[in-house]
Protein backbone atom coordinates (compact mmCIF):
# COMPACT_ATOMS: atom_id res chain seq x y z
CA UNK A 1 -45.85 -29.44 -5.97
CA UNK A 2 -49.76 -29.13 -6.12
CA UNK A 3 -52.20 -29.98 -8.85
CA UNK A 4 -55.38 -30.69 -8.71
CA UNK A 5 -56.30 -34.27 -9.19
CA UNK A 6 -58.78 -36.13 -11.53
CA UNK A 7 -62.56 -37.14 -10.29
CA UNK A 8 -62.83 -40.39 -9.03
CA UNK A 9 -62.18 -42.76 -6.31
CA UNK A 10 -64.36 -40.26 -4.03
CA UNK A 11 -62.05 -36.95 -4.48
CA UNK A 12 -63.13 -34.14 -6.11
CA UNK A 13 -61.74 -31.88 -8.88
CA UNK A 14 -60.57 -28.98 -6.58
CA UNK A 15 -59.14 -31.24 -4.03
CA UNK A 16 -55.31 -30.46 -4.29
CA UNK A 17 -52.84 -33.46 -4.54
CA UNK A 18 -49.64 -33.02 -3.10
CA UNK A 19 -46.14 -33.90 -2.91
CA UNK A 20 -44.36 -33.51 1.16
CA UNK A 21 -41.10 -34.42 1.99
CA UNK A 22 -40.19 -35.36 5.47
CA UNK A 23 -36.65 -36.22 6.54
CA UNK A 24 -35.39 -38.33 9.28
CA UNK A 25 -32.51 -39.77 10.20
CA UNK A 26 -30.62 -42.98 11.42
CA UNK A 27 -28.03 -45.33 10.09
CA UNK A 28 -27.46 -47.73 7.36
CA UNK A 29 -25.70 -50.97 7.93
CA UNK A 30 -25.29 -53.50 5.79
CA UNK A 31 -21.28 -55.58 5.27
CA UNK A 32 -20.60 -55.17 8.80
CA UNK A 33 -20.47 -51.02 8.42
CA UNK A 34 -22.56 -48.60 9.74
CA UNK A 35 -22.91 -44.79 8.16
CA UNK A 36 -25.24 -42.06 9.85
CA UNK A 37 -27.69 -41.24 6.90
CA UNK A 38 -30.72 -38.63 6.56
CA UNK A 39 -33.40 -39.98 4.10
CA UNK A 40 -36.42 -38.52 2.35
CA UNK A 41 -39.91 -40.08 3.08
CA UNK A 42 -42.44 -39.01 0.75
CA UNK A 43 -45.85 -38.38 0.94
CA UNK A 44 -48.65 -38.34 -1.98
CA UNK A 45 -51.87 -37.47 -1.46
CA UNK A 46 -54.40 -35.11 -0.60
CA UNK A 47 -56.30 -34.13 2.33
CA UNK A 48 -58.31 -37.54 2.82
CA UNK A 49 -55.62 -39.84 2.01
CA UNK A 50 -52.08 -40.36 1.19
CA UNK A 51 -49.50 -43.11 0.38
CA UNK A 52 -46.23 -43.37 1.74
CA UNK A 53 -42.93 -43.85 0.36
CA UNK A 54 -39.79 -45.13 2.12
CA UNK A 55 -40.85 -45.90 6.04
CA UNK A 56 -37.20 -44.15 7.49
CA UNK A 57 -36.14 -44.52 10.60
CA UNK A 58 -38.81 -42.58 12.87
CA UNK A 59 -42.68 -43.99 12.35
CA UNK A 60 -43.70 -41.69 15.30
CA UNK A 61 -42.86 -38.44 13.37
CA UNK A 62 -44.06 -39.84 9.29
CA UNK A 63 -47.33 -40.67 11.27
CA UNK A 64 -47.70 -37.12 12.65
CA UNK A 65 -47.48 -35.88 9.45
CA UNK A 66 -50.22 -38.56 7.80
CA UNK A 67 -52.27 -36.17 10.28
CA UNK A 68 -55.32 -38.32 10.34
CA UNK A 69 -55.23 -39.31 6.64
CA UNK A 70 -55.77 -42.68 5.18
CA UNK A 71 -52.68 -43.81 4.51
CA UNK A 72 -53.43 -46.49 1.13
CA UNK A 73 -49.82 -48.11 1.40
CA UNK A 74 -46.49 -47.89 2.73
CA UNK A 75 -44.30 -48.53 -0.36
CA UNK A 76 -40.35 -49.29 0.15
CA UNK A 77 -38.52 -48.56 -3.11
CA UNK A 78 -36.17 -51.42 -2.28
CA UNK A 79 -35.59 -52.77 1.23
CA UNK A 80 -32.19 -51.52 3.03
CA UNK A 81 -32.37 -50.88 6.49
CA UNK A 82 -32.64 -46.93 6.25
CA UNK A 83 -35.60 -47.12 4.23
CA UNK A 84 -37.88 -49.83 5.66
CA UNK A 85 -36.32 -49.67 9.47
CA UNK A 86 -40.09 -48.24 10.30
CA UNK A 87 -42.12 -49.70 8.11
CA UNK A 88 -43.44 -52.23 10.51
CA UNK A 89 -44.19 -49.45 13.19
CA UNK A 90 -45.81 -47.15 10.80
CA UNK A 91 -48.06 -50.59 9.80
CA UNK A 92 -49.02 -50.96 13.05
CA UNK A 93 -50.19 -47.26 13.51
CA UNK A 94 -51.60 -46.51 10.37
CA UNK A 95 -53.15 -49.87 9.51
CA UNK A 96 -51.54 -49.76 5.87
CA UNK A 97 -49.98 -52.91 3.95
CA UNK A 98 -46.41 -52.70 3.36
CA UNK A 99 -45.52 -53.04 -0.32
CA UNK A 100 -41.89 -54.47 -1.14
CA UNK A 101 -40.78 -56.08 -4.75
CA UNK A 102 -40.00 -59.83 -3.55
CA UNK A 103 -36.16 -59.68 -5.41
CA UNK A 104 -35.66 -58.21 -2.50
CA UNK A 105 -37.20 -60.56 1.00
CA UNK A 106 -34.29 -61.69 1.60
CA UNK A 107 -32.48 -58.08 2.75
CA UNK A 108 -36.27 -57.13 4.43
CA UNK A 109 -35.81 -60.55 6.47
CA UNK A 110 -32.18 -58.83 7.62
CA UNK A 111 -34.66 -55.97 9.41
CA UNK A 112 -37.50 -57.86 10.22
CA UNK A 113 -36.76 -61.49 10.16
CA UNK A 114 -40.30 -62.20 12.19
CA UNK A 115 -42.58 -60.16 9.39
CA UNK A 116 -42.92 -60.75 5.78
CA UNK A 117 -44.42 -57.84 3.36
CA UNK A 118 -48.08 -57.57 2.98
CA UNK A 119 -47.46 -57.59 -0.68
CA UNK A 120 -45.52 -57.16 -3.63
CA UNK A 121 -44.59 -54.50 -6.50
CA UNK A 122 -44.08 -55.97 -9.96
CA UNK A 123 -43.41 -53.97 -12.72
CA UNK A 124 -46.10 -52.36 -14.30
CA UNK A 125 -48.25 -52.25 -11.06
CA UNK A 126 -50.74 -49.38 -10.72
CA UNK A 127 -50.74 -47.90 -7.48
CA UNK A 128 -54.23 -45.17 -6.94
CA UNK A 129 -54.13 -42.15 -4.50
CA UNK A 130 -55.98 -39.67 -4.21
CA UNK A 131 -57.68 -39.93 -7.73
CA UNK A 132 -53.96 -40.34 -9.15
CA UNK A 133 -51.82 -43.02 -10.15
CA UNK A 134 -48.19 -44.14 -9.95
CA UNK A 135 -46.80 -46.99 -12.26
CA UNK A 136 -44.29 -49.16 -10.44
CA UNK A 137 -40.85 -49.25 -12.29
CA UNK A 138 -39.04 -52.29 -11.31
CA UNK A 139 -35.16 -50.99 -11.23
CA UNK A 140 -32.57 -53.55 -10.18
CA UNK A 141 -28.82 -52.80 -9.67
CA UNK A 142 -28.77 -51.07 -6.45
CA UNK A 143 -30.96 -53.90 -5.27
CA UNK A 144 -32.56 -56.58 -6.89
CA UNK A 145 -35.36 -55.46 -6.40
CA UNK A 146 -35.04 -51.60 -6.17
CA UNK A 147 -38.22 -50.19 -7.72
CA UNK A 148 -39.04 -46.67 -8.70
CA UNK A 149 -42.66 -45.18 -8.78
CA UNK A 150 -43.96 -42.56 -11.55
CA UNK A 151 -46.66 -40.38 -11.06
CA UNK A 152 -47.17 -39.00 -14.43
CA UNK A 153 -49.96 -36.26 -13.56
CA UNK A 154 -47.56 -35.19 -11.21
CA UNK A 155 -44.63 -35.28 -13.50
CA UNK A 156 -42.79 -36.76 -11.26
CA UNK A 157 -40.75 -40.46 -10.04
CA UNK A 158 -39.86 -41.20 -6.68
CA UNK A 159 -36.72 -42.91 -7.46
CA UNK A 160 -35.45 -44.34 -3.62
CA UNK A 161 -31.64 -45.24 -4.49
CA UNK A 162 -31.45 -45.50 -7.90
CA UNK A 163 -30.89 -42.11 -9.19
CA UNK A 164 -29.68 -39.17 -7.36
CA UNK A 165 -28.85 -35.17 -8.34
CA UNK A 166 -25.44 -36.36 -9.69
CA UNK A 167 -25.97 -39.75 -11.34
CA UNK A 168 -26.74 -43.56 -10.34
CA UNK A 169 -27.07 -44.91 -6.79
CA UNK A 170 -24.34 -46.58 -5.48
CA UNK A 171 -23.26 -50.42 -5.87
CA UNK A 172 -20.37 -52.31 -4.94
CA UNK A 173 -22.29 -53.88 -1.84
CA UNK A 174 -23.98 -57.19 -1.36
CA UNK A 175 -27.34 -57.55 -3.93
CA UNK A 176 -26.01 -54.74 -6.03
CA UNK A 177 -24.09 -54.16 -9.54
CA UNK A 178 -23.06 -51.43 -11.87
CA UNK A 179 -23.87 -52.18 -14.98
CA UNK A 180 -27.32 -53.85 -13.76
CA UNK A 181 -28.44 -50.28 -12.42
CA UNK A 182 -27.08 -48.40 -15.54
CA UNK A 183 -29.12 -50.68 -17.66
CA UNK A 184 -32.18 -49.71 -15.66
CA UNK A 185 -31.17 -45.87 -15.59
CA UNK A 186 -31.06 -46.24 -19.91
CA UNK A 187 -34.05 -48.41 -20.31
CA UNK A 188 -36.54 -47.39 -17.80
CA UNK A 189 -36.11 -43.77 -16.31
CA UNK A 190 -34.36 -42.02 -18.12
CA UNK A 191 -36.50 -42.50 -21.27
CA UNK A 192 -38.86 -40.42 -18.87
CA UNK A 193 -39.94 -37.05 -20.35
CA UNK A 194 -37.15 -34.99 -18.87
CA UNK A 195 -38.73 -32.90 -17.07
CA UNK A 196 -40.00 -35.49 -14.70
CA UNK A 197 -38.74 -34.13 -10.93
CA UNK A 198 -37.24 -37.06 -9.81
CA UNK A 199 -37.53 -36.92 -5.47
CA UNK A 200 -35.04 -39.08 -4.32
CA UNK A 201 -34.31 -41.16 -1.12
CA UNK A 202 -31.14 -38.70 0.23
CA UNK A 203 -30.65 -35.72 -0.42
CA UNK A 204 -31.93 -32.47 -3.41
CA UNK A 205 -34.49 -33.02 -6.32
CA UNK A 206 -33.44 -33.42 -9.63
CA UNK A 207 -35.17 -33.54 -13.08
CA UNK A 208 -34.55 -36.47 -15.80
CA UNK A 209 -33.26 -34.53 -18.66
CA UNK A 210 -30.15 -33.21 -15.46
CA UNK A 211 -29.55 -36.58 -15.07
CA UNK A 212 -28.88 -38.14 -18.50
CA UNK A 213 -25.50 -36.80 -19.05
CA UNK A 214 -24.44 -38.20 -15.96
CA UNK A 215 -25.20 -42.15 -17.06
CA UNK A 216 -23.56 -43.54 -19.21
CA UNK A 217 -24.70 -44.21 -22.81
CA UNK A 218 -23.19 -47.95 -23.46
């Protein structure tokens, strides 16, 4: 997806800002099992800077495709191992602060038990790229903290685990309940205009208004 962004913040009108999926792959642990997982990192920006989503696995091959940009933040939508595994790393390289909603430091500290997060989402938060914002959705039920970010000029919200093609993210392990993450589906995305993409953190796009039958109503 490509628009062209708003003035400000040093980009210009014709600058175009973008939406690039990379996928990498590794494993997710967590209750003493292990599966082999690919996950989507996502990139938003243009061509001066960008902010990144998810920090999967590989830093070495997200960084290539920063490509020189600024990256603004690295973002983790909630903090299992698959999706902040190379956050750290990709720190270190790109010089960006690692954002993580504090509900959930205590599964980071499983990962990285000698660094804390440079900072925190909240609800609400505005996060600017690239002349562009995206509005932090706090999210619980797959994780405490699971958050979701929506880009509205982009009509789009990156949603990590939360909501897949197909319905909700999974629960049943440690930090996570059903009825918690249907709660946030109901009150907080999928009141979304539906057809917000939704980019997920495995697997195909979806839109909101495919999603809502799937999630259910009470």
């Amino acid at each position: 997806m490509s628009r062209a962004g708003p003035q400000g913040h040093g980009h210009e009108q014709d600058h175009a800002v973008r939406v690039q999926r990379v996928v990498t792959s590794g494993t997710f642990s967590l209750d003493g099992e292990a599966f082999d997982v690919d996950n989507n990192v996502w990139l938003v920006g243009d061509d001066e800077e960008v902010l990144i989503v998810d920090a999967a696995h590989d830093a070495r091959t997200i960084h290539k495709a920063v490509a020189g940009r600024h990256v603004t933040a690295i973002v983790c939508t909630h903090a299992h191992d698959d999706h902040i595994d190379a956050a750290a790393e990709l720190s270190v390289l790109t010089g960006a602060p690692v954002l993580l909603h504090p509900d959930d430091n205590e599964l980071w500290s499983f990962t990285h038990p000698g660094r804390k997060p440079d900072g925190e989402l909240r609800d609400g938060r505005i996060l600017a790229v690239a002349g562009i914002e995206l509005q932090v959705i706090h999210s619980p039920g797959h994780t405490w903290g699971s958050c979701c970010l929506y880009a509205p000029f982009l009509d789009t919200v990156f949603t990590g685990d939360t909501l897949f093609h197909g319905g909700p993210g999974a629960t049943g392990r440690s930090y996570s309940d059903r009825p918690t993450i249907e709660a946030s589906l109901r009150n907080r995305l999928l009141t979304l205009p539906g057809n917000t993409v939704v980019r997920t953190g495995h697997g195909e796009d979806t839109t909101i208004a495919a999603e809502r039958p799937h999630v259910p109503t009470v």
